[in-house]
Protein backbone atom coordinates (compact mmCIF):
# COMPACT_ATOMS: atom_id res chain seq x y z
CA UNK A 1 -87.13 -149.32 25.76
CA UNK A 2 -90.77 -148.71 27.28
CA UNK A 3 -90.70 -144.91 25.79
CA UNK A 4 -89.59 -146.55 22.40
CA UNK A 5 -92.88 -149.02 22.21
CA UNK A 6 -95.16 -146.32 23.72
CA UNK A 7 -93.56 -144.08 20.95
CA UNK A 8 -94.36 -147.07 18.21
CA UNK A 9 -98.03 -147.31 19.35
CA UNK A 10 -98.39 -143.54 19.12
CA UNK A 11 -97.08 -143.32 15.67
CA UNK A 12 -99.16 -146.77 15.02
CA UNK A 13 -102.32 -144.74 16.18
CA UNK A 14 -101.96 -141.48 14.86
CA UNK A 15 -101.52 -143.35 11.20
CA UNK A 16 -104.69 -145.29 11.75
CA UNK A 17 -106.20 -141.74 12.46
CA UNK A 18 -104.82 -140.09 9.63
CA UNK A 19 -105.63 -143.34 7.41
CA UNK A 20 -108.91 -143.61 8.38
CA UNK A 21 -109.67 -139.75 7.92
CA UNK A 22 -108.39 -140.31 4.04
CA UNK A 23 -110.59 -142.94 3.84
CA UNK A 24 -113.92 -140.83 5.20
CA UNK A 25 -112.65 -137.80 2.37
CA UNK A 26 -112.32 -140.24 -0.39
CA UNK A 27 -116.19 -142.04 0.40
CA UNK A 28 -117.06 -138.43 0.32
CA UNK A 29 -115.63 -137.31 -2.77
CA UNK A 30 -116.73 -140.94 -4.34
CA UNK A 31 -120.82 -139.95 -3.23
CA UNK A 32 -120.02 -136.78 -4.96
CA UNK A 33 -119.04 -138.28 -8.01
CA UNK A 34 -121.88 -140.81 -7.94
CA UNK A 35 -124.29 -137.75 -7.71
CA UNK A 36 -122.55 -135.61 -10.57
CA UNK A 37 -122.88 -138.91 -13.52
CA UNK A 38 -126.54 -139.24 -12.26
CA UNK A 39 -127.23 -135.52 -13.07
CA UNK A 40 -125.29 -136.32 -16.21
CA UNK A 41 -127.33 -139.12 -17.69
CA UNK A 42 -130.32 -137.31 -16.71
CA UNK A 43 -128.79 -134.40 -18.57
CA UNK A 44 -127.68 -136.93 -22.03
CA UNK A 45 -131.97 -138.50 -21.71
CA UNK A 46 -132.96 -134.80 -21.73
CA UNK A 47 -130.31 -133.75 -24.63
CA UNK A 48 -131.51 -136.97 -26.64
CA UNK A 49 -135.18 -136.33 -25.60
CA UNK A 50 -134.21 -132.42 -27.51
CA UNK A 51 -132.95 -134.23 -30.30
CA UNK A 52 -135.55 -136.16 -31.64
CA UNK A 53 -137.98 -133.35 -30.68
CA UNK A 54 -135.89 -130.99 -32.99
CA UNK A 55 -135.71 -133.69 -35.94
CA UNK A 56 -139.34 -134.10 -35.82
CA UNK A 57 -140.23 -130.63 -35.79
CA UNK A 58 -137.74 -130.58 -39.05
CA UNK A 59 -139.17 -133.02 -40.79
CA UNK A 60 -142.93 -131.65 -39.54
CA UNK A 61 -141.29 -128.33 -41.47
CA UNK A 62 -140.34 -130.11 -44.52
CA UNK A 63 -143.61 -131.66 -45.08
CA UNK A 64 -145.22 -128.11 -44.81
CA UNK A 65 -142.64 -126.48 -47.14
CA UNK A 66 -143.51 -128.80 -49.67
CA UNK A 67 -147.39 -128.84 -49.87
């Protein structure tokens, strides 16, 4: 019966290992996903930044091709 409790709290600890190793991977992965959509938005402001400078150089070439 002693064996079978010791055998309980073993099991009990290893899980709360193994748990709380799973929970260190996932706050890792999470950080690294937190740090990709940053560079993402700064990549969409730079893209939309591009885009405006593109349609004003268009309409800067407009204006020239029709004077």
């Amino acid at each position: 019966m002693e064996a079978k409790k010791i055998l309980i709290l073993l099991t009990a600890v290893f899980g709360m290992s193994l748990i709380s190793c799973e929970s260190t991977s996932i706050n890792e992965e999470l950080l690294e996903l937190e740090k990709l959509e940053t560079q993402l938005e700064g990549k969409k402001k730079i893209n939309e930044s591009n885009n405006k400078n593109k349609s004003s150089l268009q309409k800067v070439v407009d204006v020239r091709g029709m004077g």
